[in-house]
Structure formats: C-alpha cells, structure tokens
Protein backbone atom coordinates (compact mmCIF):
# COMPACT_ATOMS: atom_id res chain seq x y z
CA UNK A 1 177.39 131.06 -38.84
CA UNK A 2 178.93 127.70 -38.16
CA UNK A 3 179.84 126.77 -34.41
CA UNK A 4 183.46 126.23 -33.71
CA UNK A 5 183.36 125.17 -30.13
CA UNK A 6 185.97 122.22 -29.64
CA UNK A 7 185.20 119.38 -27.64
CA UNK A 8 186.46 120.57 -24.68
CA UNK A 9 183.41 123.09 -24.23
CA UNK A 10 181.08 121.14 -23.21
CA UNK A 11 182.98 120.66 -20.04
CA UNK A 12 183.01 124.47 -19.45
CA UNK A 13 179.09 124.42 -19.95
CA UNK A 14 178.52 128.36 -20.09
CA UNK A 15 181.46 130.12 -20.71
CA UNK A 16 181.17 133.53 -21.65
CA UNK A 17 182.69 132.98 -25.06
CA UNK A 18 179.46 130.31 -25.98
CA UNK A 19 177.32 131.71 -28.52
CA UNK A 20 173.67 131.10 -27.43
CA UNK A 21 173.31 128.69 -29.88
CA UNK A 22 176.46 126.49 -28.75
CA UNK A 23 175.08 126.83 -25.62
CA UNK A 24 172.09 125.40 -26.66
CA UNK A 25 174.26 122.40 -27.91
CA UNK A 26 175.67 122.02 -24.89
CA UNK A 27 172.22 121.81 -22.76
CA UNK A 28 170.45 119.32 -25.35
CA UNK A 29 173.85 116.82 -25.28
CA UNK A 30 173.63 117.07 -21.64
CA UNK A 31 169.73 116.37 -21.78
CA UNK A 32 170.22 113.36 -23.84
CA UNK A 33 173.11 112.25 -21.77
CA UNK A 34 171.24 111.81 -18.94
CA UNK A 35 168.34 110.11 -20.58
CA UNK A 36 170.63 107.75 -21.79
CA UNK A 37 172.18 107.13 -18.60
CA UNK A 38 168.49 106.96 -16.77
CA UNK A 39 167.53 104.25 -19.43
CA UNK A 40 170.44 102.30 -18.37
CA UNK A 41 171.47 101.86 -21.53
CA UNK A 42 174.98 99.87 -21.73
CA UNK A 43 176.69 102.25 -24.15
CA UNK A 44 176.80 105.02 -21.95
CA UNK A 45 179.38 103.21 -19.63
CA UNK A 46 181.57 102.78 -22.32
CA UNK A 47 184.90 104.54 -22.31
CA UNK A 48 184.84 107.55 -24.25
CA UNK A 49 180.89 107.55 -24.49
CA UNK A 50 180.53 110.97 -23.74
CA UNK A 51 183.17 112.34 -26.01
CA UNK A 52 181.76 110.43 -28.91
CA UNK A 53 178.35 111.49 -27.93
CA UNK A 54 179.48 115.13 -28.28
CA UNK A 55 181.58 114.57 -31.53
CA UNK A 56 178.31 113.77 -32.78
CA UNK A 57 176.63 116.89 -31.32
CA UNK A 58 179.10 118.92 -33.09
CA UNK A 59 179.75 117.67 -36.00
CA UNK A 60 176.10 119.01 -37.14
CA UNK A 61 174.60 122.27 -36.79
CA UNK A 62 172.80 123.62 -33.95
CA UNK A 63 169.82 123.46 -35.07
CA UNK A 64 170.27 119.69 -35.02
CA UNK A 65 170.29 120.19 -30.84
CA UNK A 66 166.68 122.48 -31.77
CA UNK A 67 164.93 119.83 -33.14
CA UNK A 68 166.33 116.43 -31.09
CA UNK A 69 163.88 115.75 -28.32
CA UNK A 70 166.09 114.16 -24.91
CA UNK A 71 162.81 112.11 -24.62
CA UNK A 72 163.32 110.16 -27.78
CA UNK A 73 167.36 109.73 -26.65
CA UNK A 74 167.74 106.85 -28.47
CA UNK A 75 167.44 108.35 -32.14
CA UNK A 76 170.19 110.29 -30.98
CA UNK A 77 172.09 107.08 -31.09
CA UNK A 78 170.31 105.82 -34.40
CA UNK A 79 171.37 109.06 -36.12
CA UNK A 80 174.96 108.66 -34.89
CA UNK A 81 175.32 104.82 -35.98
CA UNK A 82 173.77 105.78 -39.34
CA UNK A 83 176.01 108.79 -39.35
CA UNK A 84 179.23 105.65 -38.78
CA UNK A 85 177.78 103.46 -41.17
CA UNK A 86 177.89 106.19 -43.74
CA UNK A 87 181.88 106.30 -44.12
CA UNK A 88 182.03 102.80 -45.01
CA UNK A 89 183.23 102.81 -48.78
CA UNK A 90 181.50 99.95 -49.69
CA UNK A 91 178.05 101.51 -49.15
CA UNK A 92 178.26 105.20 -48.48
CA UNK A 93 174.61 104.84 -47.67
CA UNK A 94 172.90 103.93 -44.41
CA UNK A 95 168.91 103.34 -43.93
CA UNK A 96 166.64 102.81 -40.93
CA UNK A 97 162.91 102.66 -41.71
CA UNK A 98 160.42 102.35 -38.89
CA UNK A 99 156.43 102.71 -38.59
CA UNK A 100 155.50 106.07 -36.17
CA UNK A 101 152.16 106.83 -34.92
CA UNK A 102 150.33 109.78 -35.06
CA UNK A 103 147.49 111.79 -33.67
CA UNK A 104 145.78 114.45 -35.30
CA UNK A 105 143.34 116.42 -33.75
CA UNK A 106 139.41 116.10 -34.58
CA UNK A 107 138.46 118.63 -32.22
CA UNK A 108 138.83 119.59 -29.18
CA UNK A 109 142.26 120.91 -27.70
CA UNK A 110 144.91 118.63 -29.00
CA UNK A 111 147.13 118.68 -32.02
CA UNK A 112 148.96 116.52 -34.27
CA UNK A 113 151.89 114.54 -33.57
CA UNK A 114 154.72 111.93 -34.11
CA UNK A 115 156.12 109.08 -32.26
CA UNK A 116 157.84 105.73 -32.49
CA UNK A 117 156.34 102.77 -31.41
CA UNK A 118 158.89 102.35 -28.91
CA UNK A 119 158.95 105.87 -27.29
CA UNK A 120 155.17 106.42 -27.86
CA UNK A 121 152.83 109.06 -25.47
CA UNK A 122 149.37 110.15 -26.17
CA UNK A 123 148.45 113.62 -25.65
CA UNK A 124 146.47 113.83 -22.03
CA UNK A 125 143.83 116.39 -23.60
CA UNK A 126 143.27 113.68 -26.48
CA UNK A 127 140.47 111.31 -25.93
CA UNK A 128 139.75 108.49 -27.79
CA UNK A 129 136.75 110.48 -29.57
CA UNK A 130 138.71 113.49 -30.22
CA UNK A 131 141.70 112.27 -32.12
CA UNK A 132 142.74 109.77 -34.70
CA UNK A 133 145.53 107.90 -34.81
CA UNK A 134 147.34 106.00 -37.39
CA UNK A 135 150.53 104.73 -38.35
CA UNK A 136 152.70 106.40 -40.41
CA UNK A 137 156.82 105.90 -41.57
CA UNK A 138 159.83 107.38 -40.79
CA UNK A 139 163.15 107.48 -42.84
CA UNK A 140 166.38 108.67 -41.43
CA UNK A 141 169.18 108.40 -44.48
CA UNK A 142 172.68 109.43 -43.62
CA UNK A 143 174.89 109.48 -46.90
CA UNK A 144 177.83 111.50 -48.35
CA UNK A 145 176.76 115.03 -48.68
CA UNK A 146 176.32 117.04 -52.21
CA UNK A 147 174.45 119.39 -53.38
CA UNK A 148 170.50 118.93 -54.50
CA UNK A 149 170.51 115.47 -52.49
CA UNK A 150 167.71 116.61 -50.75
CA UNK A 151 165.64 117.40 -53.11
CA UNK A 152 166.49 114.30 -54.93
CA UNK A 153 165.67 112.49 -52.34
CA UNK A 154 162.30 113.94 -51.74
CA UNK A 155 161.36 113.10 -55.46
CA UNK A 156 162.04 110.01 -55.43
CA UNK A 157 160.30 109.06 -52.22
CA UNK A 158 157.25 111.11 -53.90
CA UNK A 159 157.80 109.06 -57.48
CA UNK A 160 157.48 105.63 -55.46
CA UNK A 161 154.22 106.82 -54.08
CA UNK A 162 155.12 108.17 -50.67
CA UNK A 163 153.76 111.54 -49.54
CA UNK A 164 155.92 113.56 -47.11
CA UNK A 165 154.45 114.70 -44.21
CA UNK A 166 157.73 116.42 -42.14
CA UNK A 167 161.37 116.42 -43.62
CA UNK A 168 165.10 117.84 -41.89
CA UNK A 169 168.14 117.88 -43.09
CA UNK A 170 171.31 118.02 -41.61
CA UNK A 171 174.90 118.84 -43.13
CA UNK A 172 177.69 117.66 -40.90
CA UNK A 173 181.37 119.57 -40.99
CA UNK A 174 183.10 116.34 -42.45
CA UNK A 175 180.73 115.97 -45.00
CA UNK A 176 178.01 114.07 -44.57
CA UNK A 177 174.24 114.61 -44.46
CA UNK A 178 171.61 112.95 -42.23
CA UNK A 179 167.37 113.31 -43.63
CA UNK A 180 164.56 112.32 -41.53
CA UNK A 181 161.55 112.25 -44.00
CA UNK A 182 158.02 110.99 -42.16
CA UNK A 183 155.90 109.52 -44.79
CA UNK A 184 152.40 107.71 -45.62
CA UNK A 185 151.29 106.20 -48.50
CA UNK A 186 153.61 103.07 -47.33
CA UNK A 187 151.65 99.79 -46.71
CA UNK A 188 152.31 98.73 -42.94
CA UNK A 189 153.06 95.41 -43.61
CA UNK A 190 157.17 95.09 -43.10
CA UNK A 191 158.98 97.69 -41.30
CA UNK A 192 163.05 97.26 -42.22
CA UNK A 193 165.50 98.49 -39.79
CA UNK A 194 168.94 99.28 -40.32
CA UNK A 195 169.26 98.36 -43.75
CA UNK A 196 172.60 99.15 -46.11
CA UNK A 197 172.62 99.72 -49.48
C-alpha cells in the first residue's frame, strides 16, 4: 500500500488518520532534521528546507524512512541531490561512489558493519584483535525508473568484477529509482564522487 499523506502531515505529527508506517516517516524526517540542524549544516536555514526535505521523504516509500539511519543525515541529502540531478535530460543518470569501512566479527561479541569514512564508529565490544576491518565501496545511482533496472544493474556491477555485499532499491511516486549497492572487489585507489553520466 502506497502512503498518500500530503505534505502538510508532517506538521500534524500523529494524527489519528497516520498509518503506522507514515508515522514512521514522519519520526525518521524529524530525526534527520534535527541532525542536520545539530551539524550546523547551512542548508537547513534555507527557506523552504524543511518542505523540500519532506518532499523527499515522501516521494519514496516508507521503507526508505526503515532503512535511513538520522546518524548518517547527510546521505539523506546525497540521495536527494542525486534524486535532482536525475531529472536533468541531458543525463538522466546521477552517480556518487565512495570507499566505506567495515568490521566483521572474528569472535567475540560484535558483528559486521558499514560506514563512511566521514560518519565512521567502531563497535565498543570490538577490539582490535577481535574484528577486521577493511574498506569496501558504496554506490548510490538515482536514474529514471523501469522495470528490471535493478537487476540490470546488479549484473553489470557483477560482470565488471564487483561482488555485492548489501543492495536497496527505492521507487519514487514521480518515477524515479534510487540503488545503494556496497561492493568489494574495487581497487581502493580513486574514489569518484558525484559523477554524471
């Protein structure tokens, strides 16, 4: 079932009418919101910010909210510029590509996990003798939507040698898709950001 919420629900928070997973939406824009703001981060005083920010919340499905972590507040913006980018007709394409760590367990207590270099936290029950790290790449691709593109896209990242490791994908109401694939089997040297095709 799709979420039909307009943008003016987010102001009402919980209103009775909110579907538990639109109100879900709600508390994981607000979340990010406020990480944004606490970072300081100069888009956020921007007029009409917050309405954009929410566009973007609802323009994919809740399950989007689900899996966006308010720590990592800034891929929320990534994923919306890519998500921009996208509608240009010259391209229909956007790209960011960026090197991730991540720790897998080797005993003890602590499991495997994925972060950007930028937003990066070790787990406190991993010591340096009971987890490995390495570095690892992750694609976000926002394009036109159609049908099969994901699986396209996962065969081609696996015919030029990459092997996924975690992959979403995300349909937006105006037709558009966003991917986050994280990968190895890419060498480390060169990390592109942002880049069009």
């Amino acid at each position: 079932m799709e979420d039909t919420e307009s943008c003016s629900s987010r102001a009402v928070d919980f209103a009775p009418t909110l579907s538990r997973k639109q109100r879900q939406k709600v508390v994981v824009y607000n979340q990010v919101l406020h990480r944004l703001r606490d970072l300081s981060f100069a888009e956020t005083s921007l007029p009409g910010f917050e309405d954009e920010l929410w566009a973007h919340f609802h323009r994919l499905p809740a399950r989007y909210a689900l899996d966006v972590n308010a720590e990592r507040a800034l891929d929320v913006l990534m994923h919306k510029r890519l998500l921009h980018m996208a509608r240009d007709p010259a391209t229909r394409h956007a790209i960011e590509v960026r090197v991730v760590e991540v720790h897998f367990s080797t005993g003890g207590n602590c499991s495997h996990s994925f972060h950007s270099n930028s937003q990066m936290k070790v787990d406190a029950q991993c010591s340096d003798h009971s987890s490995e790290k390495w570095a690892m790449h992750e694609i976000t691709i926002s394009t036109n939507d159609k049908p099969k593109l994901f699986s396209q896209l996962s065969s081609l990242l696996y015919d030029v040698g990459l092997n996924i490791q975690e992959a979403h994908a995300f349909s937006t109401t105006d037709g558009y898709s966003l991917f986050f694939f994280v990968v190895d089997g890419w060498a480390l040297e060169g990390v592109y950001k942002c880049r069009r095709c």
